[in-house]
PDB file of N, CA and C in Angstrom:
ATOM      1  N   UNK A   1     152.609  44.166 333.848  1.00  0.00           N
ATOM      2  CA  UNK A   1     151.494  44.996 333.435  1.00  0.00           C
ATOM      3  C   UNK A   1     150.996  45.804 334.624  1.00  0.00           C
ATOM      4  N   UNK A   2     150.360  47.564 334.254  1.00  0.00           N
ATOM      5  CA  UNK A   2     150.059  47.465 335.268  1.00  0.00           C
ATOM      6  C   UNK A   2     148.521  47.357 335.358  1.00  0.00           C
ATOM      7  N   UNK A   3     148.125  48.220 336.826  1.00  0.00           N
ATOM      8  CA  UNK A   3     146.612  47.811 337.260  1.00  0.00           C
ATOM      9  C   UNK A   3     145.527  48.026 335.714  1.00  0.00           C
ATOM     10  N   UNK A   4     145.779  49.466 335.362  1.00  0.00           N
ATOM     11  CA  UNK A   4     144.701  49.708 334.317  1.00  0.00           C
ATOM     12  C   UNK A   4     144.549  48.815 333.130  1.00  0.00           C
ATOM     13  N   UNK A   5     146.473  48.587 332.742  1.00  0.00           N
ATOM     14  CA  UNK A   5     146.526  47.860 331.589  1.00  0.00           C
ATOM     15  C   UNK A   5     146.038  45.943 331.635  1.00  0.00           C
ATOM     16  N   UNK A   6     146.025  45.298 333.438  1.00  0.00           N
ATOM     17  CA  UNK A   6     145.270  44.474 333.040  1.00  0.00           C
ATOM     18  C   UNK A   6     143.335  44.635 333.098  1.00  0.00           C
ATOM     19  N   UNK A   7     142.694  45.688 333.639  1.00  0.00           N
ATOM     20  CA  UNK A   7     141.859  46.208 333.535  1.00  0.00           C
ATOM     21  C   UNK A   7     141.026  46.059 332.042  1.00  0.00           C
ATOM     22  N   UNK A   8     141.802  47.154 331.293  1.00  0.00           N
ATOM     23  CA  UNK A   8     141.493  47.116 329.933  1.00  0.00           C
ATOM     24  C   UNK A   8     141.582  45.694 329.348  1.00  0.00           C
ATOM     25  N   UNK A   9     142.805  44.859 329.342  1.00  0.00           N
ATOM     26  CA  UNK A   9     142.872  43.334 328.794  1.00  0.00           C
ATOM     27  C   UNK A   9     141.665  42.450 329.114  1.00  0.00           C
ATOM     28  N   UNK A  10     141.095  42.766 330.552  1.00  0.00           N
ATOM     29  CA  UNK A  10     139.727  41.785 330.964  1.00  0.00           C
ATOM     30  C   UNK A  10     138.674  42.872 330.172  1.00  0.00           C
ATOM     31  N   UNK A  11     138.786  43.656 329.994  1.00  0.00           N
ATOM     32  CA  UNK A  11     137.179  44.229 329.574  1.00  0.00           C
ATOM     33  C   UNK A  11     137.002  44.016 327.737  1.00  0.00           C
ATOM     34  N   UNK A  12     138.652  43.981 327.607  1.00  0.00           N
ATOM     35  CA  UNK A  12     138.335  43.488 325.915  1.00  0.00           C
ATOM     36  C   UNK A  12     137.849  42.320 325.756  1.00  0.00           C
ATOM     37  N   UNK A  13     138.438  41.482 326.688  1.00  0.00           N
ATOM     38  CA  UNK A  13     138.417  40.101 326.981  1.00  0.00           C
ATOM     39  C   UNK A  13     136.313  39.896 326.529  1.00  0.00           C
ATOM     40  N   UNK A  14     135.709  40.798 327.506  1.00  0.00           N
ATOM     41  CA  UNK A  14     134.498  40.833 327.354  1.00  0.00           C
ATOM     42  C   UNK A  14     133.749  41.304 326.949  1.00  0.00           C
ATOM     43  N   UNK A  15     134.397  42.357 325.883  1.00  0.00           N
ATOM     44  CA  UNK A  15     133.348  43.050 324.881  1.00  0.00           C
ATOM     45  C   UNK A  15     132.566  44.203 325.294  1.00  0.00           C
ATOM     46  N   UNK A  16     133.289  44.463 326.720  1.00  0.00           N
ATOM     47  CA  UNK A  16     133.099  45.756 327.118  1.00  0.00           C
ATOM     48  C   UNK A  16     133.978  46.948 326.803  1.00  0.00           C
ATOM     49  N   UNK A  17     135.049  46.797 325.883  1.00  0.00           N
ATOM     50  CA  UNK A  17     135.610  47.889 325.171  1.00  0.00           C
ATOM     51  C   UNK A  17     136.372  47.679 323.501  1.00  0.00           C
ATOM     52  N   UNK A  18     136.253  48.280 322.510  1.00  0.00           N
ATOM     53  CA  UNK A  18     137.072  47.398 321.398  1.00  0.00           C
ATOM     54  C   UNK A  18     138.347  47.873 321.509  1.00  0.00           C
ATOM     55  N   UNK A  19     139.286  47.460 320.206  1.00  0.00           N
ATOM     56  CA  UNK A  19     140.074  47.367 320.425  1.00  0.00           C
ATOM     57  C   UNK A  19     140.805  48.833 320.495  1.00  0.00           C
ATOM     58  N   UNK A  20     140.239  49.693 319.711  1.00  0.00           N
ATOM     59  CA  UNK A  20     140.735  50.747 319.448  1.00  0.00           C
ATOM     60  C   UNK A  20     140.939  51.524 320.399  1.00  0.00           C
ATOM     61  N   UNK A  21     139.989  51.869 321.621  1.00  0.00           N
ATOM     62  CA  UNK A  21     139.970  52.026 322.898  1.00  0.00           C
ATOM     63  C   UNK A  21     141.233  51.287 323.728  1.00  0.00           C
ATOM     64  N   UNK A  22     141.107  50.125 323.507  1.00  0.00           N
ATOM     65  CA  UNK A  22     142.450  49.141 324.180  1.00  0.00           C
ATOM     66  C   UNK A  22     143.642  49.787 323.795  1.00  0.00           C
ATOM     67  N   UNK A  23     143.764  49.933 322.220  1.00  0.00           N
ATOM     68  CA  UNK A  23     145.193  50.038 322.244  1.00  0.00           C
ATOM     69  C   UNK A  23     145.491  51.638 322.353  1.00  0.00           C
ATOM     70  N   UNK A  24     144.229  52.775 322.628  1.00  0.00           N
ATOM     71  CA  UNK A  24     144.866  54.088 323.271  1.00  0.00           C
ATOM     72  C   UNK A  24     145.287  53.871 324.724  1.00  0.00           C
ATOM     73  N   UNK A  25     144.732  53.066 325.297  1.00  0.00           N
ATOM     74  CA  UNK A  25     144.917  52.894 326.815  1.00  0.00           C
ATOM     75  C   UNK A  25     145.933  52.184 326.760  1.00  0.00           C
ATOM     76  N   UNK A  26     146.661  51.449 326.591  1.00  0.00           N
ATOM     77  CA  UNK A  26     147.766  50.050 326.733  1.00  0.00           C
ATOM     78  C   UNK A  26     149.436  50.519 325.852  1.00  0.00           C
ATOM     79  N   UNK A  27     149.595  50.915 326.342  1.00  0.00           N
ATOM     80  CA  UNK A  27     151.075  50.967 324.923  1.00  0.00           C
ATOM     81  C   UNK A  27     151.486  49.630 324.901  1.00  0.00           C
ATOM     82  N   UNK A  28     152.013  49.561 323.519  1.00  0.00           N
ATOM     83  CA  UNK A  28     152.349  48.222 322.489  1.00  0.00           C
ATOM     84  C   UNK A  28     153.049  47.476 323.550  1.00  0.00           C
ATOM     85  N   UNK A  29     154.142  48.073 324.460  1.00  0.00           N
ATOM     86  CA  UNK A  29     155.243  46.942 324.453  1.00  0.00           C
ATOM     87  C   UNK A  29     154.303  46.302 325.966  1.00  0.00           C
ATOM     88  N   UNK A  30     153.268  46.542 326.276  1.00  0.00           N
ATOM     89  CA  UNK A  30     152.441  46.090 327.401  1.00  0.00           C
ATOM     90  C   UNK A  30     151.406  45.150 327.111  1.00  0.00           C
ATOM     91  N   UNK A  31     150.942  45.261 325.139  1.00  0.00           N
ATOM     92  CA  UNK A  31     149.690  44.280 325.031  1.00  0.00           C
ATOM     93  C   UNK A  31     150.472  42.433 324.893  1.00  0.00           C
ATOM     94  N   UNK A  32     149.739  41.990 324.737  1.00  0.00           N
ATOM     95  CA  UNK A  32     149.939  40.093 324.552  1.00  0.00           C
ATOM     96  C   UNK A  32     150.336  40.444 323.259  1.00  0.00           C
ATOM     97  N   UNK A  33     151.277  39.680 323.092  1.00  0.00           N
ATOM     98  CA  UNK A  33     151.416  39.543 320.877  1.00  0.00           C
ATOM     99  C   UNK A  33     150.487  39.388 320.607  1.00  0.00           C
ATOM    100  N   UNK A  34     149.677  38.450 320.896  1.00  0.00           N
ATOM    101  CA  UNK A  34     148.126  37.952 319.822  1.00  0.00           C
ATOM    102  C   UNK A  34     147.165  39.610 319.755  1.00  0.00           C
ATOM    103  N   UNK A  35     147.639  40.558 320.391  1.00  0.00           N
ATOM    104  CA  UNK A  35     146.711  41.263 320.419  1.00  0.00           C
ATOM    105  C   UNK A  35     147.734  43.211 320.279  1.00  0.00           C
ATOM    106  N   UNK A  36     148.677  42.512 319.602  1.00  0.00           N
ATOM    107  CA  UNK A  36     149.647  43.920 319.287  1.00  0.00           C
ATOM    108  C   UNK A  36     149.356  44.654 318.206  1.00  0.00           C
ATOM    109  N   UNK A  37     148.895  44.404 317.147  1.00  0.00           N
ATOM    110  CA  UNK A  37     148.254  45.523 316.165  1.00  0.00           C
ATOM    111  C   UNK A  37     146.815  44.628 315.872  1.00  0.00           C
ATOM    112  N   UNK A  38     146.131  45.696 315.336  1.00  0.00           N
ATOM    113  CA  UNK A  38     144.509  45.465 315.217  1.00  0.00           C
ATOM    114  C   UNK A  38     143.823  43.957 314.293  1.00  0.00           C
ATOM    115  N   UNK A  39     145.159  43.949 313.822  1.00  0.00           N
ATOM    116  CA  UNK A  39     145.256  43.153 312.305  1.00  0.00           C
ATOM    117  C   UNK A  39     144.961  41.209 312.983  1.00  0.00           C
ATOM    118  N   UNK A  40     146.473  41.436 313.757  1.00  0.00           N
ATOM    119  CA  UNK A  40     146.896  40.453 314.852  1.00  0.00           C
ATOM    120  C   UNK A  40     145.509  40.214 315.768  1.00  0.00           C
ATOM    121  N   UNK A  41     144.835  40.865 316.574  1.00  0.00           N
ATOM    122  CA  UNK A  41     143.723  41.026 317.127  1.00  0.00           C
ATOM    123  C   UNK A  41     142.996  40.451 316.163  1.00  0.00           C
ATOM    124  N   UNK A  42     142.121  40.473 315.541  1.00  0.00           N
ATOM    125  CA  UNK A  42     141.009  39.921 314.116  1.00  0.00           C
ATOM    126  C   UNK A  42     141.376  38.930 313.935  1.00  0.00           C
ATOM    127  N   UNK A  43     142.827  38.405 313.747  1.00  0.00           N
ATOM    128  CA  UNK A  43     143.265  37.566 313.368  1.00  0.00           C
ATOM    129  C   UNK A  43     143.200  36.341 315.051  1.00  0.00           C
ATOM    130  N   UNK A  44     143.441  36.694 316.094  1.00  0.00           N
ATOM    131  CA  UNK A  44     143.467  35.823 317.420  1.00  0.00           C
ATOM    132  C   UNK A  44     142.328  36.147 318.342  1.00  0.00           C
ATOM    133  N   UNK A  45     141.201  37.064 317.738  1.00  0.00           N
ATOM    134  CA  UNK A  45     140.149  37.107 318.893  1.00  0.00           C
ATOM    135  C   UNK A  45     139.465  36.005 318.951  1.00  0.00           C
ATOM    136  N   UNK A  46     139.381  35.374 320.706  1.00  0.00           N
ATOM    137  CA  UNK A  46     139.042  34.427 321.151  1.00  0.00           C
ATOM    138  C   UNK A  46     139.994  33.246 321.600  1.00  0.00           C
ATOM    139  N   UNK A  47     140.861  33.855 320.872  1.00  0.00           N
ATOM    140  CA  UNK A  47     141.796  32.542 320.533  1.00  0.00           C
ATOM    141  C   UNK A  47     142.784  32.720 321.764  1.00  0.00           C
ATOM    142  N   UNK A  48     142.795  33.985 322.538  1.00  0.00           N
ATOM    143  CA  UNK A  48     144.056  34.313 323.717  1.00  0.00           C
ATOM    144  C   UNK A  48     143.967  33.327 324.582  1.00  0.00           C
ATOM    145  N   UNK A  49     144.976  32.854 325.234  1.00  0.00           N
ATOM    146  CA  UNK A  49     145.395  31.528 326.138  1.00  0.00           C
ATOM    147  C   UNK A  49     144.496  32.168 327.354  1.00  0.00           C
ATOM    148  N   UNK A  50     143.569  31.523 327.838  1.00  0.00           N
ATOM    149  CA  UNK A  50     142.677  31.970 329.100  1.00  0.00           C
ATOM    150  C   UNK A  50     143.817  31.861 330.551  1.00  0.00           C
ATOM    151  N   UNK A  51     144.846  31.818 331.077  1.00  0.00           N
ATOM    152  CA  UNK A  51     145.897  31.685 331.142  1.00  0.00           C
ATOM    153  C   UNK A  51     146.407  33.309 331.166  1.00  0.00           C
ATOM    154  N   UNK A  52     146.425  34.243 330.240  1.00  0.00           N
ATOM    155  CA  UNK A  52     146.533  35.712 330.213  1.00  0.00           C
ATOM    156  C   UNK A  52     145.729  36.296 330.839  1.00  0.00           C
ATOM    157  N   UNK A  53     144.111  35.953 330.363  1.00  0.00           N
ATOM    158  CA  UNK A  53     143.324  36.804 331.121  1.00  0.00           C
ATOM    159  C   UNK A  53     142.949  36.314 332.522  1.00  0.00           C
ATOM    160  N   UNK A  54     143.356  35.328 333.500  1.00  0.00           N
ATOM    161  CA  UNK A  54     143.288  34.842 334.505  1.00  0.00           C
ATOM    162  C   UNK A  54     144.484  35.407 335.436  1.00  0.00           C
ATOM    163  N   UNK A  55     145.673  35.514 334.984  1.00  0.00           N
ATOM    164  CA  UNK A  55     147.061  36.176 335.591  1.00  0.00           C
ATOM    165  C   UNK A  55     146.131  37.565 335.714  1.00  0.00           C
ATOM    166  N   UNK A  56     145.805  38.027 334.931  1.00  0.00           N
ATOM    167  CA  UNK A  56     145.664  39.614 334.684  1.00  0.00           C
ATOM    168  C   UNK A  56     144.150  39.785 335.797  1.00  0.00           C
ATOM    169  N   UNK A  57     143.761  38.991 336.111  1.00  0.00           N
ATOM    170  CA  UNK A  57     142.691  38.913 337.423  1.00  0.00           C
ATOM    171  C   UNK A  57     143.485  38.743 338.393  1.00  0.00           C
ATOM    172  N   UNK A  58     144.283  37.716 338.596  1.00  0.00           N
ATOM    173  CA  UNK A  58     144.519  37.702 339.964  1.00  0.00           C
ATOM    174  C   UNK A  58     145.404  38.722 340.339  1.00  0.00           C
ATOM    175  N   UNK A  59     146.148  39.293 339.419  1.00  0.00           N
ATOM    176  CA  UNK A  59     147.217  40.711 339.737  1.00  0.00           C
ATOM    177  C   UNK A  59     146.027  41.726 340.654  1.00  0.00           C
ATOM    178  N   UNK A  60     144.580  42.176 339.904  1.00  0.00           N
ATOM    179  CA  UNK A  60     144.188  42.961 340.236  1.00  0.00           C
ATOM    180  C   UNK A  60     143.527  42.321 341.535  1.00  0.00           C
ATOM    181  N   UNK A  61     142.758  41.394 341.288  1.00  0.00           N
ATOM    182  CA  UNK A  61     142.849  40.798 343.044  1.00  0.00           C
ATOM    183  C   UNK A  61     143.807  40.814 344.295  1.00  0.00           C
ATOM    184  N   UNK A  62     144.923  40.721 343.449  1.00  0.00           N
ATOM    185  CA  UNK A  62     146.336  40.976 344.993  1.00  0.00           C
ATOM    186  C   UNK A  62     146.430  42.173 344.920  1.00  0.00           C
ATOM    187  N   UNK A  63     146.145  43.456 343.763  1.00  0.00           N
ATOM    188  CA  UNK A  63     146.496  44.454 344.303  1.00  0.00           C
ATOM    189  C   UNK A  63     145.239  45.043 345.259  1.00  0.00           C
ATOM    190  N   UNK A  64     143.913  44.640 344.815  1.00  0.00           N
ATOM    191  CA  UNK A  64     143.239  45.060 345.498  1.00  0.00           C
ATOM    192  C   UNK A  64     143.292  44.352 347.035  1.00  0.00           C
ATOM    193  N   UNK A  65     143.655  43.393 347.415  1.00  0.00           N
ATOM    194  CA  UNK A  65     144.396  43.199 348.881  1.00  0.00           C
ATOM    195  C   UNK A  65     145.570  43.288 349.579  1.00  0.00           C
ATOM    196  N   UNK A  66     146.020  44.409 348.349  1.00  0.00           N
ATOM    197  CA  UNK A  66     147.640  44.910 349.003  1.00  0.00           C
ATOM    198  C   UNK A  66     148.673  44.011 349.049  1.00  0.00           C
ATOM    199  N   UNK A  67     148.575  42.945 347.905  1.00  0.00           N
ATOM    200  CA  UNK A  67     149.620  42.113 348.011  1.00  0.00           C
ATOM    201  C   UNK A  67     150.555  42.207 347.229  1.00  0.00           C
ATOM    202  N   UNK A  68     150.486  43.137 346.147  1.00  0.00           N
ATOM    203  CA  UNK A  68     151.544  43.502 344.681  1.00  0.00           C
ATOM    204  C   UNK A  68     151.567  45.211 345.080  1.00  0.00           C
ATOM    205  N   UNK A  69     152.855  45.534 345.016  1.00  0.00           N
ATOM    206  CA  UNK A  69     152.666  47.282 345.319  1.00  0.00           C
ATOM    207  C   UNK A  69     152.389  47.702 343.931  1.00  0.00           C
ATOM    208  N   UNK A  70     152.361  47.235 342.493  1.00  0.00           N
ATOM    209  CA  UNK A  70     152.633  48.056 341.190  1.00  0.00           C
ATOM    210  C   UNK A  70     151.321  47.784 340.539  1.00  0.00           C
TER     211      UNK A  70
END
């Protein structure tokens, strides 16, 4: 994933953007399955393995200390 697309994943995560917003920003083959069409989403919100949205922090943490170039 990259920087923006785990960006967007933590802010859905928190209800700082819906989904519709998410999925203009994210193309499909980049979201989690639980969260690949809107339907799927409704159907798994809350339910995402905390595990996704924790990887998708620490990516942006190493990139923000220059430890991942992408």
């Amino acid at each position: 994933m990259g920087e923006k697309d785990d960006l967007y994943l933590i802010q859905l995560e928190s209800n700082k953007v819906s989904w519709w917003e998410y999925a203009r920003k994210v193309a499909p083959p980049k979201r989690p399955d639980q969260y690949l069409t809107y339907w799927s989403f409704l159907k798994n919100r809350g339910k995402l393995p905390k595990r996704i949205v924790k990887e998708a922090e620490w990516r942006m943490e190493a990139r923000r200390k220059g430890l991942l170039d992408s």
